[in-house]
C-alpha atoms as a PDB file:
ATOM      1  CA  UNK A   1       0.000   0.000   0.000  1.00  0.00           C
ATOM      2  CA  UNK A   2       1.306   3.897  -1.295  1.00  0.00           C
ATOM      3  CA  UNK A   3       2.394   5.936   1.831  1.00  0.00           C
ATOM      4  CA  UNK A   4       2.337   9.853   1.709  1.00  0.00           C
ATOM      5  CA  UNK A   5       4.164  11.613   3.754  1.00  0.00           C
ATOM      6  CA  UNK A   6       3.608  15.285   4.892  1.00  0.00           C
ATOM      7  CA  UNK A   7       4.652  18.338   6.511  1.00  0.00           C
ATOM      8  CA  UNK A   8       2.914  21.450   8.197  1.00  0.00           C
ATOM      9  CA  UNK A   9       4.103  24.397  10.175  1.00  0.00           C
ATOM     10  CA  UNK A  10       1.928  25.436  12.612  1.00  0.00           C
ATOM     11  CA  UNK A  11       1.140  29.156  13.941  1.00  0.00           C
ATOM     12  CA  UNK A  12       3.316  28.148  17.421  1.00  0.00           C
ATOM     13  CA  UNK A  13       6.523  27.529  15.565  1.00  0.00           C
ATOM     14  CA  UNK A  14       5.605  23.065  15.412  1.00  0.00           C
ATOM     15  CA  UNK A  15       6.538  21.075  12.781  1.00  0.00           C
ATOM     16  CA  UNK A  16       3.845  17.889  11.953  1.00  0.00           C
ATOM     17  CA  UNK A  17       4.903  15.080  10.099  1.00  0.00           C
ATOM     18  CA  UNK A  18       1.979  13.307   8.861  1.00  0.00           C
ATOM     19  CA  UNK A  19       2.366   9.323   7.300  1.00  0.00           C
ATOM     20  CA  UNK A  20      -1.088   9.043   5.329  1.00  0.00           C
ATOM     21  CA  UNK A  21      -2.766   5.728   3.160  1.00  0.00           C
ATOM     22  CA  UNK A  22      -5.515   6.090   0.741  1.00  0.00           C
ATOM     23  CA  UNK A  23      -8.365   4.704   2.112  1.00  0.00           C
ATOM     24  CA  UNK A  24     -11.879   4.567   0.259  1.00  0.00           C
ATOM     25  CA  UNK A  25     -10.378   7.742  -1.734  1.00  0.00           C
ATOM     26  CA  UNK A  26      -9.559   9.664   1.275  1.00  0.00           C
ATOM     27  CA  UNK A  27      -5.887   9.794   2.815  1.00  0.00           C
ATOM     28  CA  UNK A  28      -6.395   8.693   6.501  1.00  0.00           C
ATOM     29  CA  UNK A  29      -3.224   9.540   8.650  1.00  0.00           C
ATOM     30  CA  UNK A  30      -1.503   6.205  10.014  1.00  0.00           C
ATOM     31  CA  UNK A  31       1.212   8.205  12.104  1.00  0.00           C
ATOM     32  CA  UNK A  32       1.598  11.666  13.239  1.00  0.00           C
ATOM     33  CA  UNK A  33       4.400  13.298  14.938  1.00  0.00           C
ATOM     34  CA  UNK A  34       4.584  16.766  16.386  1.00  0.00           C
ATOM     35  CA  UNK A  35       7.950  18.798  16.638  1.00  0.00           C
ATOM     36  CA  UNK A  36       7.035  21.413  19.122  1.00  0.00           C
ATOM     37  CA  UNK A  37       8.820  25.309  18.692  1.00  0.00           C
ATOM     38  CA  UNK A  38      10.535  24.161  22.241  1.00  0.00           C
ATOM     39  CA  UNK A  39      11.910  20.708  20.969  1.00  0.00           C
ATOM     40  CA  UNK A  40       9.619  18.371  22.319  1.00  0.00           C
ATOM     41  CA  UNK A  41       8.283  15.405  20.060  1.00  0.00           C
ATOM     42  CA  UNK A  42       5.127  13.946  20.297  1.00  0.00           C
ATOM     43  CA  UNK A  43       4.211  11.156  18.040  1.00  0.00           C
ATOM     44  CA  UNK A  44       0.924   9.208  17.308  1.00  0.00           C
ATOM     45  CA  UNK A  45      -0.265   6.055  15.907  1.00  0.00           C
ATOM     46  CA  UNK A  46      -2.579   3.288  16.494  1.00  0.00           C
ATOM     47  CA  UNK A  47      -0.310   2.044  19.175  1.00  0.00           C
ATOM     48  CA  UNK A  48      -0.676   5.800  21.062  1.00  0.00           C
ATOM     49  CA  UNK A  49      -3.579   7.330  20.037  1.00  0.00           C
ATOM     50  CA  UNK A  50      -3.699  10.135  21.923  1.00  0.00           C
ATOM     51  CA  UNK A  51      -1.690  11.802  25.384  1.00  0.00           C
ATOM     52  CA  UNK A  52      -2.377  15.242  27.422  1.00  0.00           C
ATOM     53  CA  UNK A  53      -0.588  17.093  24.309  1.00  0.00           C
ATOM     54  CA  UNK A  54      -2.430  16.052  21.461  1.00  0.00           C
ATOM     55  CA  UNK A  55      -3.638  13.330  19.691  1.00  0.00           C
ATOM     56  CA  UNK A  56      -3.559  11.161  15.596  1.00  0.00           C
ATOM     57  CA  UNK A  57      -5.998  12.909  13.522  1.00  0.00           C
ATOM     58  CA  UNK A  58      -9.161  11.117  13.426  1.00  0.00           C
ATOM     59  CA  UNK A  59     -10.070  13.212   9.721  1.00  0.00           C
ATOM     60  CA  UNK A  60      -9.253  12.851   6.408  1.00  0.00           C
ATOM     61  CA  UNK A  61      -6.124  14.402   5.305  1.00  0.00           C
ATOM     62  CA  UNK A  62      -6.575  17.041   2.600  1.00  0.00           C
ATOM     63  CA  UNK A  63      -3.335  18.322   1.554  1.00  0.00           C
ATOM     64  CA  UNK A  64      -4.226  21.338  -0.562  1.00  0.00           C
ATOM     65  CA  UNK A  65      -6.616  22.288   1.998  1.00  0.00           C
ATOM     66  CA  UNK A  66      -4.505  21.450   5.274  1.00  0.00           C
ATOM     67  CA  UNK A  67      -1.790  23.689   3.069  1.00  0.00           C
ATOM     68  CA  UNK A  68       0.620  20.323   3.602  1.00  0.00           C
ATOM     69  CA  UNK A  69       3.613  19.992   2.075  1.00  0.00           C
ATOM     70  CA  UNK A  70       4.730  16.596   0.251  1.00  0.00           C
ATOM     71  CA  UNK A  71       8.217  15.399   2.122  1.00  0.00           C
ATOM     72  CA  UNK A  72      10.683  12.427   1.090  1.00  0.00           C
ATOM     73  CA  UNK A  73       9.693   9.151   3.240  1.00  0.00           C
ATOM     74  CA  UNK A  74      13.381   9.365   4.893  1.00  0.00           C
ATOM     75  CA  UNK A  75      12.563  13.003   6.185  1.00  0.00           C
ATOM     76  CA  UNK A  76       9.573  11.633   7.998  1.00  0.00           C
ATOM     77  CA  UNK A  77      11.291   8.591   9.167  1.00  0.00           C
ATOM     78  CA  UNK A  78      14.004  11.129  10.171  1.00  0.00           C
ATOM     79  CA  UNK A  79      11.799  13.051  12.584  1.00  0.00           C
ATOM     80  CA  UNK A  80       9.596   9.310  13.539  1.00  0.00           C
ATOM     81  CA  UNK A  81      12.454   7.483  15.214  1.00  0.00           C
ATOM     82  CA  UNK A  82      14.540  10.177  16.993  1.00  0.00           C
END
């Protein structure tokens, strides 16, 4: 199965890194990892689903909308395992 892999800047300074799968002809986001302005990373999957910072998307994943930008699979992966 195709994964996408995504990247949006929030208003705080964050980074998300989004891993998404078609699904039904949406993208539905697998894994999610936030790169807070301070450092921090938070990351999300079915294995974590959500914690007191945040939580995996439960919505489909519209990238012209969601103004995401398309990233190389090792630049997520980068950001996934550190």
């Amino acid at each position: 199965m195709p994964r996408y892999h995504f990247r949006h800047a929030d208003e705080g300074g964050g980074l998300w890194y989004i891993e998404a799968v078609p699904d039904r002809g949406e993208l539905v986001a697998i894994k999610q990892a936030e790169l807070t302005s301070a450092g921090r990373l938070h990351r999300y999957s079915w294995e974590h689903l959500e914690d007191e910072h945040g939580g995996l998307t439960d919505q489909a994943i519209d990238p012209e909308e969601d103004l995401l930008e398309i990233i190389p699979t090792e630049e997520f992966q980068r950001v996934w395992t550190q």
